[in-house]
Protein backbone atom coordinates (compact mmCIF):
# COMPACT_ATOMS: atom_id res chain seq x y z
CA UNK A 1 0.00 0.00 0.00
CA UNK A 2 1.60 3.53 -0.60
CA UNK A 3 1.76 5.73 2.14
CA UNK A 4 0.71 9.41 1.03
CA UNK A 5 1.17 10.49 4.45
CA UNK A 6 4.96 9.51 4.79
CA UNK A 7 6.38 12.43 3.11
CA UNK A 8 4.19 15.33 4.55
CA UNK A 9 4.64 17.50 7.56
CA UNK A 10 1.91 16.42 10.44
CA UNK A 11 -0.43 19.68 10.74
CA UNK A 12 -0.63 21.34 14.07
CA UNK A 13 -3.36 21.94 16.04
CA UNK A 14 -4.17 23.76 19.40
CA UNK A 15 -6.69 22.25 21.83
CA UNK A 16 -8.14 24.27 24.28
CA UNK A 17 -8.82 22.22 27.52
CA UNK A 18 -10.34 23.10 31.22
CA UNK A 19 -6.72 23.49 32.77
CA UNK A 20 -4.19 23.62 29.72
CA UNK A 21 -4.09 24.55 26.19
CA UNK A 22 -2.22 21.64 24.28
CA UNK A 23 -0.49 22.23 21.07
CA UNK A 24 -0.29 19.04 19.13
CA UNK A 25 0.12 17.25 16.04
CA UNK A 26 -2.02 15.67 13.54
CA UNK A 27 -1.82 13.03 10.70
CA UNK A 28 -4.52 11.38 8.71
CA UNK A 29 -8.13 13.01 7.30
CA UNK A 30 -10.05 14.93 9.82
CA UNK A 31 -12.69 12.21 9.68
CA UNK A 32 -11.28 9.32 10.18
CA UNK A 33 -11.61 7.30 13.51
CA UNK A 34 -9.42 8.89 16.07
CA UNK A 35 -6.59 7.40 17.65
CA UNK A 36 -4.50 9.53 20.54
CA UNK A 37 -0.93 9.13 21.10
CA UNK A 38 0.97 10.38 24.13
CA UNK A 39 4.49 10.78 24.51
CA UNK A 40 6.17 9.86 27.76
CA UNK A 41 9.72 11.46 29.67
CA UNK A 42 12.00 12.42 28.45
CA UNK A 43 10.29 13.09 24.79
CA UNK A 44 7.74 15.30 22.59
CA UNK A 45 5.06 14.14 20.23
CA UNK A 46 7.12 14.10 17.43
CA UNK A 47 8.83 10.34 18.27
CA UNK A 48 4.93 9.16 17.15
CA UNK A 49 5.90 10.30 13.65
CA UNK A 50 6.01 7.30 12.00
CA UNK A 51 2.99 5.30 13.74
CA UNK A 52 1.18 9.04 13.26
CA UNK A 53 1.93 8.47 9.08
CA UNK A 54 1.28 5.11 8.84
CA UNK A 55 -1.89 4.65 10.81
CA UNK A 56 -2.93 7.62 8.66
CA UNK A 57 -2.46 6.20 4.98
CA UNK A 58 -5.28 3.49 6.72
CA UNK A 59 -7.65 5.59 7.47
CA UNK A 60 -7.17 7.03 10.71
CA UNK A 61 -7.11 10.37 12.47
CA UNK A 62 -3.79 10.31 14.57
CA UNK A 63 -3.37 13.56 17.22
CA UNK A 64 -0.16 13.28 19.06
CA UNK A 65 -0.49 16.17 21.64
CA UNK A 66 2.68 17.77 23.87
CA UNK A 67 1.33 16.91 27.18
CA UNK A 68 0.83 19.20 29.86
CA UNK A 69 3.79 20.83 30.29
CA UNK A 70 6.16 20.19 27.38
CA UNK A 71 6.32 23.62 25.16
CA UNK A 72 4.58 24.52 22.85
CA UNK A 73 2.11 23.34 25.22
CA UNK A 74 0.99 25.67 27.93
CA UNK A 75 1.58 25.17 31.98
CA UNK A 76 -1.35 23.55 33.67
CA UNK A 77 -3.68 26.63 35.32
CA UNK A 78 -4.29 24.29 38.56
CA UNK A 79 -0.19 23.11 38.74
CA UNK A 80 -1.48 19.85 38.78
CA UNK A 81 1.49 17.21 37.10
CA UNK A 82 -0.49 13.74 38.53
CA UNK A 83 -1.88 10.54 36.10
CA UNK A 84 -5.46 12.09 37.12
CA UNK A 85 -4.80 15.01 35.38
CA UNK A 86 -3.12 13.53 32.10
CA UNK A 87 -6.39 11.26 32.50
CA UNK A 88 -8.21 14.17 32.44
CA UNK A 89 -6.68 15.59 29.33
CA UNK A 90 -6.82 12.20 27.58
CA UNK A 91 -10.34 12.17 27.88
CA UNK A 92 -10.82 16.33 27.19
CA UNK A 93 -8.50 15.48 23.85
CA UNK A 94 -11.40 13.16 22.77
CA UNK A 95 -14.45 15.13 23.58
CA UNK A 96 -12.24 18.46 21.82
CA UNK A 97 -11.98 16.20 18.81
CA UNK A 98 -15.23 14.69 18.79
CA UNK A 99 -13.94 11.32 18.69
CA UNK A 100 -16.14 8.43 18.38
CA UNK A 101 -16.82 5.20 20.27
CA UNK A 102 -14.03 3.68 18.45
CA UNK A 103 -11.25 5.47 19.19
CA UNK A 104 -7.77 4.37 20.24
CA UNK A 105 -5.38 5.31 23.51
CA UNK A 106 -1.78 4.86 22.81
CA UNK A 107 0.84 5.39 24.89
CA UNK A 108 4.37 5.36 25.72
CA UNK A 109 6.28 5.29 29.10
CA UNK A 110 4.36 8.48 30.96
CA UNK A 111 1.71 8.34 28.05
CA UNK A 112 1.56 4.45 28.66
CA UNK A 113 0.83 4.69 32.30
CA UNK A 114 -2.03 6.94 31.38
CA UNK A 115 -3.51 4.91 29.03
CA UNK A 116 -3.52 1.56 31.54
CA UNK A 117 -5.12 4.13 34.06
CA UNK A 118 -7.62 5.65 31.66
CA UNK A 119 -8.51 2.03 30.57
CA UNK A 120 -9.09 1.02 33.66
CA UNK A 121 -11.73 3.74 34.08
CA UNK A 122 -15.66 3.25 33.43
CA UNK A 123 -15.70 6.89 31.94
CA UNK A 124 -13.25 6.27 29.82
CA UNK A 125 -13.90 7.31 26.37
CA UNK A 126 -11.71 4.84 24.65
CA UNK A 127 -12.45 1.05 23.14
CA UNK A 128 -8.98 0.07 22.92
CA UNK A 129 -5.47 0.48 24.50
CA UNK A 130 -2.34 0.39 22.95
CA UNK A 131 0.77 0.87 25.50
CA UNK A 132 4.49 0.46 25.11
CA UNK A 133 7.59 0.50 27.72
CA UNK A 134 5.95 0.65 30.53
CA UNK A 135 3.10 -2.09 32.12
CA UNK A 136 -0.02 -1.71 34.03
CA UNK A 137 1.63 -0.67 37.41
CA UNK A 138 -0.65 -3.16 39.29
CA UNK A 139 1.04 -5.86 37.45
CA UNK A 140 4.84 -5.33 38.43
CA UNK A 141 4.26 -5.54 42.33
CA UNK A 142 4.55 -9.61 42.40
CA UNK A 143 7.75 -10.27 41.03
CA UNK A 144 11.09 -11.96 41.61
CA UNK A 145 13.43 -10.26 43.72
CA UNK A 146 15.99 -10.47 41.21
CA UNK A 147 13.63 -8.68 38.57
CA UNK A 148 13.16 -5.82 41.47
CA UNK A 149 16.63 -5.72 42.17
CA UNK A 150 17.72 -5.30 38.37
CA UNK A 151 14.61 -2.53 38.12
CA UNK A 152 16.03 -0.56 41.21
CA UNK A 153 19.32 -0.25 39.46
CA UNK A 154 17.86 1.10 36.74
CA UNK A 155 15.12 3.47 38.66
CA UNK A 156 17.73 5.76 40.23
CA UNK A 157 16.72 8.77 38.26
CA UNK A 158 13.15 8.69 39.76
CA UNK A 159 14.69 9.73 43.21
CA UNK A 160 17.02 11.96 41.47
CA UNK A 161 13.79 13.84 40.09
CA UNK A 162 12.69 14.61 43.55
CA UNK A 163 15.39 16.85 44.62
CA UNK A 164 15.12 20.31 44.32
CA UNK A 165 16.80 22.69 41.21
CA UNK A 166 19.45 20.21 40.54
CA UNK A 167 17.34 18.28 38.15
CA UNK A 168 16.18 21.65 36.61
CA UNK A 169 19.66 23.00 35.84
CA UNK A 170 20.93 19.64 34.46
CA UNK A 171 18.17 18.26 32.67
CA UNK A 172 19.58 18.95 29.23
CA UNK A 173 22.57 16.25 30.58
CA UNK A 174 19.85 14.31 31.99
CA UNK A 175 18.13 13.68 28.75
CA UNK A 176 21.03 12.95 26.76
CA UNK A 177 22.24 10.45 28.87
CA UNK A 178 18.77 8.69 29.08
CA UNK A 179 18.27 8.26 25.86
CA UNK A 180 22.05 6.79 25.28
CA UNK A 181 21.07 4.59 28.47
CA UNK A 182 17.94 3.23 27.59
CA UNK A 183 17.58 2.88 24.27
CA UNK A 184 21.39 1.56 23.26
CA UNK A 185 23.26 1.97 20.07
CA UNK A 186 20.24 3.99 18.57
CA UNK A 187 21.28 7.66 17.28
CA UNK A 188 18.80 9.67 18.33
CA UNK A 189 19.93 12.87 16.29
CA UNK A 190 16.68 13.59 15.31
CA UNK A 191 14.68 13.42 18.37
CA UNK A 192 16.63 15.35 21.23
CA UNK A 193 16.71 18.68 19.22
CA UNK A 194 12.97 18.29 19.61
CA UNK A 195 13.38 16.81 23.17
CA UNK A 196 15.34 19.20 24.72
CA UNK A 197 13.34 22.70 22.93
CA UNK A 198 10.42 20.97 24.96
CA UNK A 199 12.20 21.44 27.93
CA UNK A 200 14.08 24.83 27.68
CA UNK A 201 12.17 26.82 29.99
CA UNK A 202 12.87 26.34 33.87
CA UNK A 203 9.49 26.09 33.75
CA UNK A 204 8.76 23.61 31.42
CA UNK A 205 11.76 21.26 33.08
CA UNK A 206 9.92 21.86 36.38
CA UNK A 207 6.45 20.98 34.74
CA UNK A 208 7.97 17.55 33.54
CA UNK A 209 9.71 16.51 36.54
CA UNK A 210 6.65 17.24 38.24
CA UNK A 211 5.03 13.93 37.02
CA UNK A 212 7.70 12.44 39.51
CA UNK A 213 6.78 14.82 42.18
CA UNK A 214 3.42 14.18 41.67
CA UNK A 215 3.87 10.55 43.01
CA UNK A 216 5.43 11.74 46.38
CA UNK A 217 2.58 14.31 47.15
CA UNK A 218 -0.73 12.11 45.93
CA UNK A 219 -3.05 14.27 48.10
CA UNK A 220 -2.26 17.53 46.37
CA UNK A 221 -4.88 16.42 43.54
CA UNK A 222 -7.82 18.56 43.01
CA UNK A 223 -10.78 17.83 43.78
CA UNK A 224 -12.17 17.93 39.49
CA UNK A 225 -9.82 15.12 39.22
CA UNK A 226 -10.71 12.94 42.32
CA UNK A 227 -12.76 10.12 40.27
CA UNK A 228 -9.76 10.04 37.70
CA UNK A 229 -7.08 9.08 40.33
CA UNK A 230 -9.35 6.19 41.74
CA UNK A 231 -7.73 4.44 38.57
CA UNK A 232 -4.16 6.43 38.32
CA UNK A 233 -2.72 2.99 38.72
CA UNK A 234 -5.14 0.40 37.60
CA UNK A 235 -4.82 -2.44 35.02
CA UNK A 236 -7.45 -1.98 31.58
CA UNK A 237 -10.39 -3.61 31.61
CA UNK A 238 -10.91 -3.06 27.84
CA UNK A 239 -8.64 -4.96 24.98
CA UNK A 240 -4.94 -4.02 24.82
CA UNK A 241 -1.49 -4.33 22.93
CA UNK A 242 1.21 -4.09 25.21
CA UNK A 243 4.98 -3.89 23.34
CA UNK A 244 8.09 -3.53 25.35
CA UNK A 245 11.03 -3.49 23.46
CA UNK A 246 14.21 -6.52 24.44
CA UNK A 247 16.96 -3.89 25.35
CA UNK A 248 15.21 -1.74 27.22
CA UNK A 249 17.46 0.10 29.53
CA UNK A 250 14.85 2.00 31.77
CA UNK A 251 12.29 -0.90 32.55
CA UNK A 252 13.51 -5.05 32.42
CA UNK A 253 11.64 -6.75 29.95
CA UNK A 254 11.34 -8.87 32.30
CA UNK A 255 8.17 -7.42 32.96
CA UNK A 256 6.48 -7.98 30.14
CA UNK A 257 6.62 -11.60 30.99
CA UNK A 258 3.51 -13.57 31.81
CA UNK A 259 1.11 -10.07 31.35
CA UNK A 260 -0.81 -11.44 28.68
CA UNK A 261 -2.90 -13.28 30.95
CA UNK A 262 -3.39 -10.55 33.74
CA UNK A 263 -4.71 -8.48 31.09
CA UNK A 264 -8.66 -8.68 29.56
CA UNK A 265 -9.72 -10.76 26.95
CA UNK A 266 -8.50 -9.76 23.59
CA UNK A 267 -5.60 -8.23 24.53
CA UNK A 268 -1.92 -8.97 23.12
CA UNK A 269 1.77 -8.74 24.43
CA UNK A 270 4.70 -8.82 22.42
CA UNK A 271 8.65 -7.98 22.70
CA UNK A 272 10.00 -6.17 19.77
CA UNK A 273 13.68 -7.41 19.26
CA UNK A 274 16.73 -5.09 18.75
CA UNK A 275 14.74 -2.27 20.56
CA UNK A 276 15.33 -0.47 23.81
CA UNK A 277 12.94 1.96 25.65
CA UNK A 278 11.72 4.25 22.69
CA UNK A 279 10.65 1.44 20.42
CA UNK A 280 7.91 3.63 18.61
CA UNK A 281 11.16 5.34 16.70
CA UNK A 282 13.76 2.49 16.90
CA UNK A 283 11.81 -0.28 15.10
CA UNK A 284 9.10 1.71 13.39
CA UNK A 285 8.42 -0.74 10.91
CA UNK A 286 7.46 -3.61 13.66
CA UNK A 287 6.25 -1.27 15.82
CA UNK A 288 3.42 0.06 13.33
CA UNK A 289 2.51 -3.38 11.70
CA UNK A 290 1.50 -4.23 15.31
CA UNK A 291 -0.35 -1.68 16.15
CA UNK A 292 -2.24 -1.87 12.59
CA UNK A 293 -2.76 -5.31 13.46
CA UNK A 294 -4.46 -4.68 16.55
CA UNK A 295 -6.44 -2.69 15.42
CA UNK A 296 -7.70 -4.09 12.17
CA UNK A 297 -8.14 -7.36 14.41
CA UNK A 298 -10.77 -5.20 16.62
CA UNK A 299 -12.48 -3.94 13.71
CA UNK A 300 -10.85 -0.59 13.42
CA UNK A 301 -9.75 0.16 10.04
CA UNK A 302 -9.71 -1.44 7.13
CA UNK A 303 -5.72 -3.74 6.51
């Protein structure tokens, strides 16, 4: 099939929600069924530029916004940085867009723990899930102590979040050094100019470590997102494709192991070899044939 979307620029919208106005960008006719992607930390909506193009020249509507946050987007009116509140937006991103009872969640790391949470939810506008790099939190509590072990290796930049300013004024560091660490041997030349304009503003650097902060200060929610956090951590209840790529170097594969059955009927798990944390760009090719295949296999689109 050719692709008439591969070559073009994605179009940019701006979407005005209750607490934030979210720049984002857009592949795929305005009438085609919707499907949402959401970047995770440290990266922009741009690394869903080649699911975005191909899930377009099928039919679909793909809106990759900068979540709350990451420039262009705007800084949250209520300060808020918690899973409630990128629930929230999630769901405002869909009712903006007028999406339909079809639409798609995807998302990776940050954008992935969303989606599990936003799945999990009764209100949630969505029919399917499609999450990569990280797993439904709920899932990774009963595991081997050597899987932990590994993982808390690994997790020492969540603590390193916490502290205050130093994060801020070495961020750009911070990012580079992620990227070389969890996704190994991939040049990501193209994505960290886009990366690290995100997150040029104190500001902006404070609004994206706040996600971390968030999970040390769970009270400080307010009250318009209280029935969103009663899932911030919760496994889908509705079909989902869950891809974790072999050489991840943020999260052990490891985890991915066995999830197929603690997730709901229909749902799929796979490992994508020769990737590490940022699959979506590293193995586009394998990454988007699975996600098409999802999807066609739930009656989405058309192979």
């Amino acid at each position: 099939m050719t692709d008439p979307y591969a070559q073009l620029p994605p179009e940019r919208l701006t979407l005005d929600l209750p607490s934030v106005r979210l720049e984002a960008l857009a592949w795929g006719p305005a009438d085609g069924r919707l499907v949402v992607a959401l970047h995770g930390f440290p990266d922009t909506a741009h690394s869903w530029r080649h699911l975005g193009s191909y899930l377009a020249a099928r039919g679909c509507r793909v809106v990759a916004p900068f979540t709350r946050g990451y420039a262009p987007s705007g800084l949250p009116t209520d300060g808020c940085f918690h899973v409630a509140a990128l629930m929230a937006d999630a769901a405002g991103v869909h009712e903006v867009l007028g999406g339909g009872d079809d639409a798609v969640l995807v998302g990776h790391d940050w954008g992935a723990i969303t989606a599990h949470a936003l799945g999990a939810h009764e209100r949630s506008p969505y029919s399917l899930i499609v999450a990569l790099a990280v797993p439904p939190l709920r899932t990774m509590d009963k595991r081997s102590p050597g899987l932990l072990g590994r993982q808390a290796r690994h997790s020492w930049y969540v603590g390193f979040n916490q502290l205050p300013l130093l994060p801020e004024r070495n961020l750009p560091r911070l990012v580079r050094k992620l990227w070389r660490d969890w996704s190994p041997g991939y040049d990501a030349t193209e994505d960290l100019p886009h990366v690290l304009a995100a997150l040029e503003s104190p500001e902006h650097r404070s609004a994206a470590l706040g996600y971390y902060r968030a999970i040390r200060a769970p009270g400080r929610v307010p009250a318009s997102y209280a029935d969103w956090k009663r899932t911030w951590d919760g496994t889908p209840t509705v079909p989902t494709l869950y891809l974790h790529g072999a050489d991840d170097g943020c999260l052990e594969p490891g985890f991915a192991d066995g999830l197929a059955a603690r997730l709901p009927a229909g749902s799929r798990c796979a490992v994508v070899e020769d990737a590490g944390h940022f699959l979506q760009v590293e193995q586009p090719a394998v990454v988007n044939r699975l996600v098409a295949e999802f999807i066609t296999g739930a009656g989405m689109i058309e192979p």
